[in-house]
PDB file of N, CA and C in Angstrom:
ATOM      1  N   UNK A   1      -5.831 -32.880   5.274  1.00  0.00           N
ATOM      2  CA  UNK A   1      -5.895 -33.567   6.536  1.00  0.00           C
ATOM      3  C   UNK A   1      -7.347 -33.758   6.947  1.00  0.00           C
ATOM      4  N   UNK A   2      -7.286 -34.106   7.680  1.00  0.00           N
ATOM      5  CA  UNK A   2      -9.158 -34.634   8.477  1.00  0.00           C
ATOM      6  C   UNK A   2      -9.391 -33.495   9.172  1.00  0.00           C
ATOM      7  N   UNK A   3      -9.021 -32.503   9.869  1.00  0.00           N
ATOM      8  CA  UNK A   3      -9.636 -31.065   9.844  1.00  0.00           C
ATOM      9  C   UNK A   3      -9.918 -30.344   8.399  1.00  0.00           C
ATOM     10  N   UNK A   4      -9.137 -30.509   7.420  1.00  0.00           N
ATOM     11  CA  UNK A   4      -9.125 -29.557   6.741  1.00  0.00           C
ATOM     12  C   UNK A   4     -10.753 -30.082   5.693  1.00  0.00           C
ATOM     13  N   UNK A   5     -11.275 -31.215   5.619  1.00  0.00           N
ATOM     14  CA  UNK A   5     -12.435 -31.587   5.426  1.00  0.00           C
ATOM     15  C   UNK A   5     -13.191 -31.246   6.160  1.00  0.00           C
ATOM     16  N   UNK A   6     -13.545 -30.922   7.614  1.00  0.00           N
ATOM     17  CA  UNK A   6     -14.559 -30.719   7.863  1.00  0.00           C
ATOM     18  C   UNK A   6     -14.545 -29.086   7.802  1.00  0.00           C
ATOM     19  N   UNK A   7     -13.709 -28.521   7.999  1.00  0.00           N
ATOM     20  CA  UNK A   7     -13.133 -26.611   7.844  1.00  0.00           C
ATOM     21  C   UNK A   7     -14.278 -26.266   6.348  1.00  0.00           C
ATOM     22  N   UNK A   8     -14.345 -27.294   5.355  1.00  0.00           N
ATOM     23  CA  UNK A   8     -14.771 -26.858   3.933  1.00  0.00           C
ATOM     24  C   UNK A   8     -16.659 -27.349   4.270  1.00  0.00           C
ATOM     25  N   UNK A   9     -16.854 -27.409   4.777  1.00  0.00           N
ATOM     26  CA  UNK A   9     -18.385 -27.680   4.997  1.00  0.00           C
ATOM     27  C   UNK A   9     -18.625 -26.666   6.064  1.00  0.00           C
ATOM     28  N   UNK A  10     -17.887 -25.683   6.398  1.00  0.00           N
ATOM     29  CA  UNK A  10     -18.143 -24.925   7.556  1.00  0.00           C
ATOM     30  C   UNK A  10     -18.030 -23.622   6.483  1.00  0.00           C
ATOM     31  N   UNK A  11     -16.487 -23.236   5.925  1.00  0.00           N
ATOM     32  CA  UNK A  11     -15.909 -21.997   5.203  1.00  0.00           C
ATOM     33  C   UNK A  11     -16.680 -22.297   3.873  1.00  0.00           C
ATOM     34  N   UNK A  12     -17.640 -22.266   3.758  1.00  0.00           N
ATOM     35  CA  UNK A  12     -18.328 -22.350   2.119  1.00  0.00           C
ATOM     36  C   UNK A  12     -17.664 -21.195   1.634  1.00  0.00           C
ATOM     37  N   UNK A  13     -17.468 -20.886   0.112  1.00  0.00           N
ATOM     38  CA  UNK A  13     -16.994 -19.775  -0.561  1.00  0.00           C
ATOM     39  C   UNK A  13     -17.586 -18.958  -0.127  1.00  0.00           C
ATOM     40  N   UNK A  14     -18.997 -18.640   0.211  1.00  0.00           N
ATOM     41  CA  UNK A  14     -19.844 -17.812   0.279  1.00  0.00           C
ATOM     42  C   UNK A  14     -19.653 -17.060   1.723  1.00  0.00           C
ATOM     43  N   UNK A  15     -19.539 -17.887   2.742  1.00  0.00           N
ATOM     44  CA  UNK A  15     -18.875 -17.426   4.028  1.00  0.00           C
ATOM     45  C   UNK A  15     -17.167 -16.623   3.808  1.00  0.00           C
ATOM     46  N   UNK A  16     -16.397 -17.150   2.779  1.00  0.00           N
ATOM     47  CA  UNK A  16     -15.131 -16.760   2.615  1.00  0.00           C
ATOM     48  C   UNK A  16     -15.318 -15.152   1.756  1.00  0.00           C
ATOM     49  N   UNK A  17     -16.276 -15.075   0.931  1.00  0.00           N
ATOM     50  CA  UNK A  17     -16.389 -14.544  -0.064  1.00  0.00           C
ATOM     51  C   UNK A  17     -16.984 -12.782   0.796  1.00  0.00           C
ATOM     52  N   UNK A  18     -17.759 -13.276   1.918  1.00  0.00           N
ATOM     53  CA  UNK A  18     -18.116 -11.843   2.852  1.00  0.00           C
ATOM     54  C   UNK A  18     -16.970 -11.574   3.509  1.00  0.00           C
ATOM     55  N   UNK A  19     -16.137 -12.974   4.119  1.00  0.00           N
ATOM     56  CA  UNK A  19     -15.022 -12.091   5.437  1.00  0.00           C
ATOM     57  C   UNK A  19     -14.284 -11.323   4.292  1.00  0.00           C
ATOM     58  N   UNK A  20     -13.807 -11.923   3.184  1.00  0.00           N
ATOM     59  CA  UNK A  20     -12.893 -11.327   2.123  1.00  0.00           C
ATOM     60  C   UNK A  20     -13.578  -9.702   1.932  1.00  0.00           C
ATOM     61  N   UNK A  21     -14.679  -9.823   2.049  1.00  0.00           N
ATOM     62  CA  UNK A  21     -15.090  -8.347   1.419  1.00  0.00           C
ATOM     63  C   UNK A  21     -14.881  -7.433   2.602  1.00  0.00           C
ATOM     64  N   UNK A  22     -15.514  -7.722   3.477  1.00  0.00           N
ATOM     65  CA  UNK A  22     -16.035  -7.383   4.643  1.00  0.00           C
ATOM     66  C   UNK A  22     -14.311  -6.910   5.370  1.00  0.00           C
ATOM     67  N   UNK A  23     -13.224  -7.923   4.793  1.00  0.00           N
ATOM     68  CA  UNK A  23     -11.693  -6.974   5.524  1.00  0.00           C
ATOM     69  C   UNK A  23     -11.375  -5.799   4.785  1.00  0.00           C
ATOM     70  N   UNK A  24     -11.973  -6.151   3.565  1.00  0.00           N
ATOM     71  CA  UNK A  24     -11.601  -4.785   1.862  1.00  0.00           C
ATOM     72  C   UNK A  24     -12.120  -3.707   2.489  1.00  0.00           C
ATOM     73  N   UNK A  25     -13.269  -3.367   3.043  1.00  0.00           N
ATOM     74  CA  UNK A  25     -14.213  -2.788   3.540  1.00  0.00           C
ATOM     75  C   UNK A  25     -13.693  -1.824   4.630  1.00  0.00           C
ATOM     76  N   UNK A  26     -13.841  -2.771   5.448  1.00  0.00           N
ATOM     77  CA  UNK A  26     -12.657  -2.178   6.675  1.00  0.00           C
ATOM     78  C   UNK A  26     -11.245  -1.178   6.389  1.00  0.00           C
ATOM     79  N   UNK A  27     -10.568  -2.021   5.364  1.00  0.00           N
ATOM     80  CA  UNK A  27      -9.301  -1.026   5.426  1.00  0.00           C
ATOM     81  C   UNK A  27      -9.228  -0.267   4.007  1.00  0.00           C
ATOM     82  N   UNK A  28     -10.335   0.436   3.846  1.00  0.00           N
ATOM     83  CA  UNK A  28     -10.732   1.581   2.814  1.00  0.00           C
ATOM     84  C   UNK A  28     -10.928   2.882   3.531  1.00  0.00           C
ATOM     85  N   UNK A  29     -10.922   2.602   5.065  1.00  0.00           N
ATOM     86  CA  UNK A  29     -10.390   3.674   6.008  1.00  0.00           C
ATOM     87  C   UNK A  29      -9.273   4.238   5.891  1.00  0.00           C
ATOM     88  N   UNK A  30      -8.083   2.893   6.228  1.00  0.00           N
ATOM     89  CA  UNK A  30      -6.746   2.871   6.800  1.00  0.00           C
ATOM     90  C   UNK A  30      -6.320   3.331   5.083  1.00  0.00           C
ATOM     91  N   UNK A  31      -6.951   3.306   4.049  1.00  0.00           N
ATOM     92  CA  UNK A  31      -6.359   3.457   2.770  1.00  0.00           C
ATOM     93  C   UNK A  31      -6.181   5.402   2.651  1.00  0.00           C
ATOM     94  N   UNK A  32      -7.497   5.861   2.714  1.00  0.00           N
ATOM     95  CA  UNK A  32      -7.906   7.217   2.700  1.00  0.00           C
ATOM     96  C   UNK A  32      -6.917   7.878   3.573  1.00  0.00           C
ATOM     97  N   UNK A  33      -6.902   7.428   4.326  1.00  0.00           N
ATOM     98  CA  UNK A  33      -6.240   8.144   5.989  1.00  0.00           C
ATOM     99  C   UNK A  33      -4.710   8.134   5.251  1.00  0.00           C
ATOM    100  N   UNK A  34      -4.387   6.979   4.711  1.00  0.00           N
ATOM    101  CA  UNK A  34      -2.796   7.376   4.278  1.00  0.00           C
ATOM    102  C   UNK A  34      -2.706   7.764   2.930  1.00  0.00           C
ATOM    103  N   UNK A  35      -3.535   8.056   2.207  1.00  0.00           N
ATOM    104  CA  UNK A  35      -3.694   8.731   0.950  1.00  0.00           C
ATOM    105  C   UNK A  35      -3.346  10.515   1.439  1.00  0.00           C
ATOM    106  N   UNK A  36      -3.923  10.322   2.382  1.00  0.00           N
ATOM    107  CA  UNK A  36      -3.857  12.143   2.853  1.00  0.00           C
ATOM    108  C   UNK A  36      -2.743  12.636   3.601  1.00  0.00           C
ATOM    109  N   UNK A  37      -1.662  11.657   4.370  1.00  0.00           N
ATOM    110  CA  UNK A  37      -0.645  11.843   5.013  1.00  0.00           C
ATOM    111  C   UNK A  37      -0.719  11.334   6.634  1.00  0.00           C
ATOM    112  N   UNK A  38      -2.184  10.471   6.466  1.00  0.00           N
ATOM    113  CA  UNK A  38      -1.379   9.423   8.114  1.00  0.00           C
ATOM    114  C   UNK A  38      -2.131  10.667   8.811  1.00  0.00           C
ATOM    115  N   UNK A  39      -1.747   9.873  10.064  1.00  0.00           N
ATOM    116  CA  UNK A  39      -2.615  10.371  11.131  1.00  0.00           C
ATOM    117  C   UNK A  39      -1.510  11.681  11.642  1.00  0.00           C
ATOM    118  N   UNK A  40      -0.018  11.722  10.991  1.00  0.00           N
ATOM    119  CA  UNK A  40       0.874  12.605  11.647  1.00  0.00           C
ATOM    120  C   UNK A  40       0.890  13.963  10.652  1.00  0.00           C
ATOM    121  N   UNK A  41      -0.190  13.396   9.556  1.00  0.00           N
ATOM    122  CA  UNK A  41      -0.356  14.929   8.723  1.00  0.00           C
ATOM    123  C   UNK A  41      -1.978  15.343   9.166  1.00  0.00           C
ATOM    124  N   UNK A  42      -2.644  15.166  10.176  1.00  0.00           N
ATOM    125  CA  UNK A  42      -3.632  15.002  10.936  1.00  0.00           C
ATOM    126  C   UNK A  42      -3.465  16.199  12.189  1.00  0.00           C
ATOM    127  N   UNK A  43      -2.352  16.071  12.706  1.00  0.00           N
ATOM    128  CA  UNK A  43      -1.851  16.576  14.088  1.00  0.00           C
ATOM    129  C   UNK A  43      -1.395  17.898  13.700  1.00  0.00           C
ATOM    130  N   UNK A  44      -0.233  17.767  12.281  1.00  0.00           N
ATOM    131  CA  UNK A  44       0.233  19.324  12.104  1.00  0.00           C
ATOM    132  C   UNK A  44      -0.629  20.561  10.845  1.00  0.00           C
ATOM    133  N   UNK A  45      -1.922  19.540  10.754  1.00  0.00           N
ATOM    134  CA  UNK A  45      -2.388  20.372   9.665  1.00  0.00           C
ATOM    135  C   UNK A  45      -2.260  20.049   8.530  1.00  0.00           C
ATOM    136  N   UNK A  46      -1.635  19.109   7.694  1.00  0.00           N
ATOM    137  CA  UNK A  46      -1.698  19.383   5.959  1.00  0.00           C
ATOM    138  C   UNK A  46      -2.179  18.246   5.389  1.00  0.00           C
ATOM    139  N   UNK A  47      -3.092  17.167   6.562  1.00  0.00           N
ATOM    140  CA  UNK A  47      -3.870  16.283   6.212  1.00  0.00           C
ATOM    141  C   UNK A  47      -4.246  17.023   4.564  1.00  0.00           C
ATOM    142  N   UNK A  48      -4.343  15.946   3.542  1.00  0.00           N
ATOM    143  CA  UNK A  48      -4.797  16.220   2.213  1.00  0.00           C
ATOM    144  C   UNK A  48      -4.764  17.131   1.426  1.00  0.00           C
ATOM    145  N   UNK A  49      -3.231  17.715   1.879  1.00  0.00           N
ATOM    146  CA  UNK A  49      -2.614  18.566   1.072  1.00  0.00           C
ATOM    147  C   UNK A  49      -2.020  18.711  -0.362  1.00  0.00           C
ATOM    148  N   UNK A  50      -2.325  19.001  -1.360  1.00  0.00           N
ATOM    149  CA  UNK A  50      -2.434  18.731  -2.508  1.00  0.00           C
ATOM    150  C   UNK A  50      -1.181  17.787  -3.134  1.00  0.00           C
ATOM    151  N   UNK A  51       0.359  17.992  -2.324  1.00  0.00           N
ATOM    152  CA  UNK A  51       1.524  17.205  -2.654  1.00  0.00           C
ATOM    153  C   UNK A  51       1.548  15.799  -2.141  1.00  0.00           C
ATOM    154  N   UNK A  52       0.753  15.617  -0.879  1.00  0.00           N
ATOM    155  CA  UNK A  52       0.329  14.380  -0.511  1.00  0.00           C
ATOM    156  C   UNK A  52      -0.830  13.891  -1.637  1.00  0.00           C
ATOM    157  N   UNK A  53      -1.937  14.088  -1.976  1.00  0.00           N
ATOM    158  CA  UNK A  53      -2.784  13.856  -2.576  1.00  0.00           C
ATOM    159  C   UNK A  53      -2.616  13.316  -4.160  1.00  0.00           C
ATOM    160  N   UNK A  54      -1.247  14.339  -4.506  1.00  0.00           N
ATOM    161  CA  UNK A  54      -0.497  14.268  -5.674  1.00  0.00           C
ATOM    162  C   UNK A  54      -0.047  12.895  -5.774  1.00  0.00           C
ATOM    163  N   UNK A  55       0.601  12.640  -5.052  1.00  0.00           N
ATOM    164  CA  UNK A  55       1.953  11.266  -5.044  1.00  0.00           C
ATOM    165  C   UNK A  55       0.832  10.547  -4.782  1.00  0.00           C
ATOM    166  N   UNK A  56      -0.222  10.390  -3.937  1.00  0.00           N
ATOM    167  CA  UNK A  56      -1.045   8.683  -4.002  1.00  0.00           C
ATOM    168  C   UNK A  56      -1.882   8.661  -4.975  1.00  0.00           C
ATOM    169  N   UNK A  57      -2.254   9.870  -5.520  1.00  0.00           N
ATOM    170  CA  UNK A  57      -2.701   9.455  -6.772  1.00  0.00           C
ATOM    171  C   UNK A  57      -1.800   9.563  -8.600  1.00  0.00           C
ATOM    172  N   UNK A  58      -0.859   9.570  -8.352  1.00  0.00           N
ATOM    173  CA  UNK A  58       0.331   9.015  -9.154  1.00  0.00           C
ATOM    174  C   UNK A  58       0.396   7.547  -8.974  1.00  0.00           C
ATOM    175  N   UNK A  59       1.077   6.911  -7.888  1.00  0.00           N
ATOM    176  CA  UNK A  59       1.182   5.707  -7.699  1.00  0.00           C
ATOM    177  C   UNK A  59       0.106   4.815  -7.893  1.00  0.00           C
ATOM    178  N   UNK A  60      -1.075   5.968  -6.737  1.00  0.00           N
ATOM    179  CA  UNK A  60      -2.598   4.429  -7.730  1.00  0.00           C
ATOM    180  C   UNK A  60      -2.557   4.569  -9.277  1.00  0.00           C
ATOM    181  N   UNK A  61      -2.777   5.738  -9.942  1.00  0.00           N
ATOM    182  CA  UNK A  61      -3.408   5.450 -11.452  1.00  0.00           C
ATOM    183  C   UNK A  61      -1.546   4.970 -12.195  1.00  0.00           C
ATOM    184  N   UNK A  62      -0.455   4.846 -11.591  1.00  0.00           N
ATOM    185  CA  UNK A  62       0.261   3.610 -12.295  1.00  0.00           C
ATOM    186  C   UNK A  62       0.179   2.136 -11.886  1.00  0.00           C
ATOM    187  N   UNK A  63      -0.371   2.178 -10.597  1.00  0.00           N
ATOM    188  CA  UNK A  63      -0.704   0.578 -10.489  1.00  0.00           C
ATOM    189  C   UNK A  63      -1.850   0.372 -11.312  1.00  0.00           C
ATOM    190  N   UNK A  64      -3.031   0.916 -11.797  1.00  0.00           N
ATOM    191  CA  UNK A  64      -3.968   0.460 -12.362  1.00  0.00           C
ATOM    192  C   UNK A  64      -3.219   0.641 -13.867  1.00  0.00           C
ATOM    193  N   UNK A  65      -2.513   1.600 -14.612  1.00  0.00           N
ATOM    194  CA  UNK A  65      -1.502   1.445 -15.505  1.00  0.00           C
ATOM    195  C   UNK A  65      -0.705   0.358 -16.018  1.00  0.00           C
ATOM    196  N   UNK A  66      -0.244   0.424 -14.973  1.00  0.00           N
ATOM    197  CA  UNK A  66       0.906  -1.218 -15.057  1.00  0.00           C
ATOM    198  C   UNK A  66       0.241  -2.492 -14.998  1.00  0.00           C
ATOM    199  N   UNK A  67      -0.807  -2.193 -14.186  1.00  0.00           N
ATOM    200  CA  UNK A  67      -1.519  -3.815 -13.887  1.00  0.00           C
ATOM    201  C   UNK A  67      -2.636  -4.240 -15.627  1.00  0.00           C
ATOM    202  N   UNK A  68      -2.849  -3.218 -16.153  1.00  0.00           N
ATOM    203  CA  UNK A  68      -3.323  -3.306 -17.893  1.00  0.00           C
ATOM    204  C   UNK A  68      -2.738  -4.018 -18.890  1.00  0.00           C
ATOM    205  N   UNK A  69      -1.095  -3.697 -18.455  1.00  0.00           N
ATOM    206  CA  UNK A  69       0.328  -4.270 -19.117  1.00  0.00           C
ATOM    207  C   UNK A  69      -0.533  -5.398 -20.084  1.00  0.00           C
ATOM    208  N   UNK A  70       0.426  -6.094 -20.964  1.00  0.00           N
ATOM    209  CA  UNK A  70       0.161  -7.348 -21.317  1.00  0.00           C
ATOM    210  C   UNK A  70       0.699  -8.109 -21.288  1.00  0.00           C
ATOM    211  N   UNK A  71       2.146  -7.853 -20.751  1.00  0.00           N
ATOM    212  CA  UNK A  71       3.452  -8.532 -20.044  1.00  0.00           C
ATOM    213  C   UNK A  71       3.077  -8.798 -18.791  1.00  0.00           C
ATOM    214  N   UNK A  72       3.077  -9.994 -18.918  1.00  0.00           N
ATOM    215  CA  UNK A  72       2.444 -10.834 -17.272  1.00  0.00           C
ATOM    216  C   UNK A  72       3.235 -10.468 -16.147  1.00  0.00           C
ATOM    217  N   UNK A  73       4.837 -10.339 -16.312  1.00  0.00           N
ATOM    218  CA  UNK A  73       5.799  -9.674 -15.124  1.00  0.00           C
ATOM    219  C   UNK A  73       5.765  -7.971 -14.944  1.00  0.00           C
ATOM    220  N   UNK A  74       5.284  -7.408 -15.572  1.00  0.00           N
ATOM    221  CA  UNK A  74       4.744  -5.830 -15.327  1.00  0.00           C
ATOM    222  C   UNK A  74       3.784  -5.702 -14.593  1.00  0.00           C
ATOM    223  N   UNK A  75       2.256  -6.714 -14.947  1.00  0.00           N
ATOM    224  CA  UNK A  75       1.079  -6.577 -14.659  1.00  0.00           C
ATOM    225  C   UNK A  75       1.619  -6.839 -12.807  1.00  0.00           C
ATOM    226  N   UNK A  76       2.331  -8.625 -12.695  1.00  0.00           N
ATOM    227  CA  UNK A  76       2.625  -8.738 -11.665  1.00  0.00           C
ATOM    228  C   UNK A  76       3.097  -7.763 -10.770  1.00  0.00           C
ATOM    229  N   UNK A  77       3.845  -7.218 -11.074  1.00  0.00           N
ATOM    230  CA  UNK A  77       5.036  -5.896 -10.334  1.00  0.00           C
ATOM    231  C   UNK A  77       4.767  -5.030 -10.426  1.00  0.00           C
ATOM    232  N   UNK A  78       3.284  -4.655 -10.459  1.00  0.00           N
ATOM    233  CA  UNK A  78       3.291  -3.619 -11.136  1.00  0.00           C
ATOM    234  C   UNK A  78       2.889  -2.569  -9.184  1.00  0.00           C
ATOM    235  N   UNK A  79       2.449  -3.080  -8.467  1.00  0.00           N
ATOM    236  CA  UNK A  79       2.358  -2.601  -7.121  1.00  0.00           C
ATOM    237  C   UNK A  79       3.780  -2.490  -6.858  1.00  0.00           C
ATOM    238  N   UNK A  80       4.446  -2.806  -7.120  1.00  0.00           N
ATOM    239  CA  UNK A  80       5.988  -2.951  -6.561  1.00  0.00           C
ATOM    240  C   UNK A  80       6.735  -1.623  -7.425  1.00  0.00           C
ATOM    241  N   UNK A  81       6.395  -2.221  -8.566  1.00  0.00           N
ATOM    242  CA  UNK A  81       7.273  -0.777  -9.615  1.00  0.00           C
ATOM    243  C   UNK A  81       6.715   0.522  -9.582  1.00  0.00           C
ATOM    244  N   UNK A  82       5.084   0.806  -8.663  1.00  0.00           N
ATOM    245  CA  UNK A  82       4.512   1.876  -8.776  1.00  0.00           C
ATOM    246  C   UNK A  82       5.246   2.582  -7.347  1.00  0.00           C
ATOM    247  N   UNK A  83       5.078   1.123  -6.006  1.00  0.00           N
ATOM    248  CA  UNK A  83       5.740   1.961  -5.107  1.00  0.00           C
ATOM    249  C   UNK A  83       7.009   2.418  -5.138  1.00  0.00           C
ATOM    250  N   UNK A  84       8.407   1.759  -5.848  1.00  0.00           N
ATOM    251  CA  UNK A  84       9.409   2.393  -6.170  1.00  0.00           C
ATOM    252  C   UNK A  84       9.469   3.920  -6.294  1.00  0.00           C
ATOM    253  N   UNK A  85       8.353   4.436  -7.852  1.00  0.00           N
ATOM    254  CA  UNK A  85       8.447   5.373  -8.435  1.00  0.00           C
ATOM    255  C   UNK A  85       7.878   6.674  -7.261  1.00  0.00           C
ATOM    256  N   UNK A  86       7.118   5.674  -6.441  1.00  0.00           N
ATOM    257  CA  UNK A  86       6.395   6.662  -5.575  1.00  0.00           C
ATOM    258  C   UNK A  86       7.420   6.953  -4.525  1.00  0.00           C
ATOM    259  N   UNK A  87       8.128   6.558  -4.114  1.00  0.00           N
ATOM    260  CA  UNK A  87       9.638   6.362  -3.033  1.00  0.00           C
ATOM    261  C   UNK A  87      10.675   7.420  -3.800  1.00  0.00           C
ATOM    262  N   UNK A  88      10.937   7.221  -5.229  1.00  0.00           N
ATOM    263  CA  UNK A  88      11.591   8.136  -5.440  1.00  0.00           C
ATOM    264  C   UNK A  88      10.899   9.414  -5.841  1.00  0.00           C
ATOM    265  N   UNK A  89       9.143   9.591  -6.139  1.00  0.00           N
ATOM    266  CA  UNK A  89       8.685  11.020  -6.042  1.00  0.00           C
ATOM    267  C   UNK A  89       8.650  12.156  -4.607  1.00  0.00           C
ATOM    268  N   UNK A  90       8.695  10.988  -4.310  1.00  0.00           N
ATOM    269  CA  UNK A  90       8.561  11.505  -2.365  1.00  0.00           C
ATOM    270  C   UNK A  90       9.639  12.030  -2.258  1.00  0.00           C
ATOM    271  N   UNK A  91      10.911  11.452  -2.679  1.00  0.00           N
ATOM    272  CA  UNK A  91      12.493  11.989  -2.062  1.00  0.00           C
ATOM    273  C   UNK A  91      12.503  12.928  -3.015  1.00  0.00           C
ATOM    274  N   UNK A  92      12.334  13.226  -4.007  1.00  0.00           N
ATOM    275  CA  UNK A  92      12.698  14.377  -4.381  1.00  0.00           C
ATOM    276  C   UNK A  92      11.311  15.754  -4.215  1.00  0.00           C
ATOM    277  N   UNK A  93      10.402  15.125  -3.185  1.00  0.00           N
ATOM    278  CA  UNK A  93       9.371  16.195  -3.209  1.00  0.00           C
ATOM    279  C   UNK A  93       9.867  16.972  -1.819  1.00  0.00           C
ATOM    280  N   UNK A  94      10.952  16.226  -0.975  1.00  0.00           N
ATOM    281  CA  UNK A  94      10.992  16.713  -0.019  1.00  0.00           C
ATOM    282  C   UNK A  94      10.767  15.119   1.475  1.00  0.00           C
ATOM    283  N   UNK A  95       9.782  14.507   1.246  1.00  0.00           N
ATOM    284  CA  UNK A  95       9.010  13.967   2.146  1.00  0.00           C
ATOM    285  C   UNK A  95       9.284  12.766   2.483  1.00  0.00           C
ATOM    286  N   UNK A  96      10.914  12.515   2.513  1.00  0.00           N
ATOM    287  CA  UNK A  96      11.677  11.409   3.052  1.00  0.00           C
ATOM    288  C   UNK A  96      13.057  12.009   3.211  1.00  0.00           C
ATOM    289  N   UNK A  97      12.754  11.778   4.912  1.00  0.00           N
ATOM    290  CA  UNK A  97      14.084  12.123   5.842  1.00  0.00           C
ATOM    291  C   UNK A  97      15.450  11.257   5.804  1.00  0.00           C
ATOM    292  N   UNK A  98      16.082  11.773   5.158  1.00  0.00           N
ATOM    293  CA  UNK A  98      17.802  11.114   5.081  1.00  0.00           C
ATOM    294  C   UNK A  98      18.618  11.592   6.113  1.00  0.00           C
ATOM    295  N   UNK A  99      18.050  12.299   7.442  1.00  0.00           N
ATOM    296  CA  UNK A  99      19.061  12.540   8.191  1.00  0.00           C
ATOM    297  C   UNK A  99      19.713  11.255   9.051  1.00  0.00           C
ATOM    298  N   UNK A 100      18.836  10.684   9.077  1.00  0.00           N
ATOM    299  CA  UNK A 100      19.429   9.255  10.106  1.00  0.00           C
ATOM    300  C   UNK A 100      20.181   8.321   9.475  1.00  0.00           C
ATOM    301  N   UNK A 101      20.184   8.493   8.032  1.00  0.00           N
ATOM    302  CA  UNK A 101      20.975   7.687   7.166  1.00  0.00           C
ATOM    303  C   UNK A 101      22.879   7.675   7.319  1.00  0.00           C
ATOM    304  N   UNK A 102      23.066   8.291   7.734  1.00  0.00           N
ATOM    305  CA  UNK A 102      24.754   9.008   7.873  1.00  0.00           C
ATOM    306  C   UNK A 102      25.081   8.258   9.542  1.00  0.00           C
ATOM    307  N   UNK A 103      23.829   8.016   9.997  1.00  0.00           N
ATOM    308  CA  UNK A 103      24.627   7.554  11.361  1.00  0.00           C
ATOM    309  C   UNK A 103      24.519   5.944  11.536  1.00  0.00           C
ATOM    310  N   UNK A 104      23.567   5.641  10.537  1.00  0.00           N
ATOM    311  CA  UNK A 104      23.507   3.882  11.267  1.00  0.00           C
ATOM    312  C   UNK A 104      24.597   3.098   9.710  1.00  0.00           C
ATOM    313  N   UNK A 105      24.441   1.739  11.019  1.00  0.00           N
ATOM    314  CA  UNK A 105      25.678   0.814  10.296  1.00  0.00           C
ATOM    315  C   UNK A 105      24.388   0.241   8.793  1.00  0.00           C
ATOM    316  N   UNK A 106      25.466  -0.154   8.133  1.00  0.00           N
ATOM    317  CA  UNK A 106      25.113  -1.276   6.944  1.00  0.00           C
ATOM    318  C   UNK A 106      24.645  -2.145   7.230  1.00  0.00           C
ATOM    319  N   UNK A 107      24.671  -2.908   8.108  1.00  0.00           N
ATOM    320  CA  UNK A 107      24.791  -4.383   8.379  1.00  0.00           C
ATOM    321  C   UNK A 107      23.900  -4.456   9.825  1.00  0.00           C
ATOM    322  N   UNK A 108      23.087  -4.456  10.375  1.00  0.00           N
ATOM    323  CA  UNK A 108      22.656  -4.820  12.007  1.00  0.00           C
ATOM    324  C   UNK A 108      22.084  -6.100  12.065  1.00  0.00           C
ATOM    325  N   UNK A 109      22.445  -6.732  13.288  1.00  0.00           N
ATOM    326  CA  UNK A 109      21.681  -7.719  13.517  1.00  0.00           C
ATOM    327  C   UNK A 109      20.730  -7.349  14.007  1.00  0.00           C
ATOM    328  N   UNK A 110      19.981  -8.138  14.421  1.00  0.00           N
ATOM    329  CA  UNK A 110      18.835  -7.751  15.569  1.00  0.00           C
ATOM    330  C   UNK A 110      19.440  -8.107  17.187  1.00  0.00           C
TER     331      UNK A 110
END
């Protein structure tokens, strides 16, 4: 469209290429902080407790694992198939609550 021409003489790559870094940057906070258990393993003490510490670094070194693949649909999925494995290390480590599961419906609308 006729904005989107003048947008490209403004967003040079080079302008795109800092905000891009510059958000990476930023949420290498929000990454750490939930590597260790969130701000609610913060409050009771076991911030970066070795079973937390365990499981995010399982899941990262299989996303960097999977993403090596040479099967282009592994490499793709491979954030997806790491968080799975990490969903089911968690439930059996303890650190996903199934009590609320028994009371809600199948089906809700909003």
């Amino acid at each position: 469209s006729r904005v989107l021409e003048h947008a490209r003489r403004i967003i040079t790559p080079l302008v795109s290429g800092i905000v891009v870094t510059l958000i990476g940057l930023t949420l290498i906070q929000v990454g750490l902080v939930s590597m260790g258990g969130g701000y609610a393993a913060m409050g009771d003490g076991t911030f970066g407790s070795l079973d937390k510490l365990a499981l995010a670094g399982t899941v990262l070194g299989l996303i960097v694992i999977l993403n090596r693949s040479k099967n282009p649909y592994i490499r793709v999925a491979s954030i997806v198939i790491a968080m799975l494995v990490g969903y089911v290390m968690a439930y059996f480590m303890g650190m996903v609550d199934t009590s609320k599961l028994g009371e809600t419906n199948l089906v809700a609308l909003p």
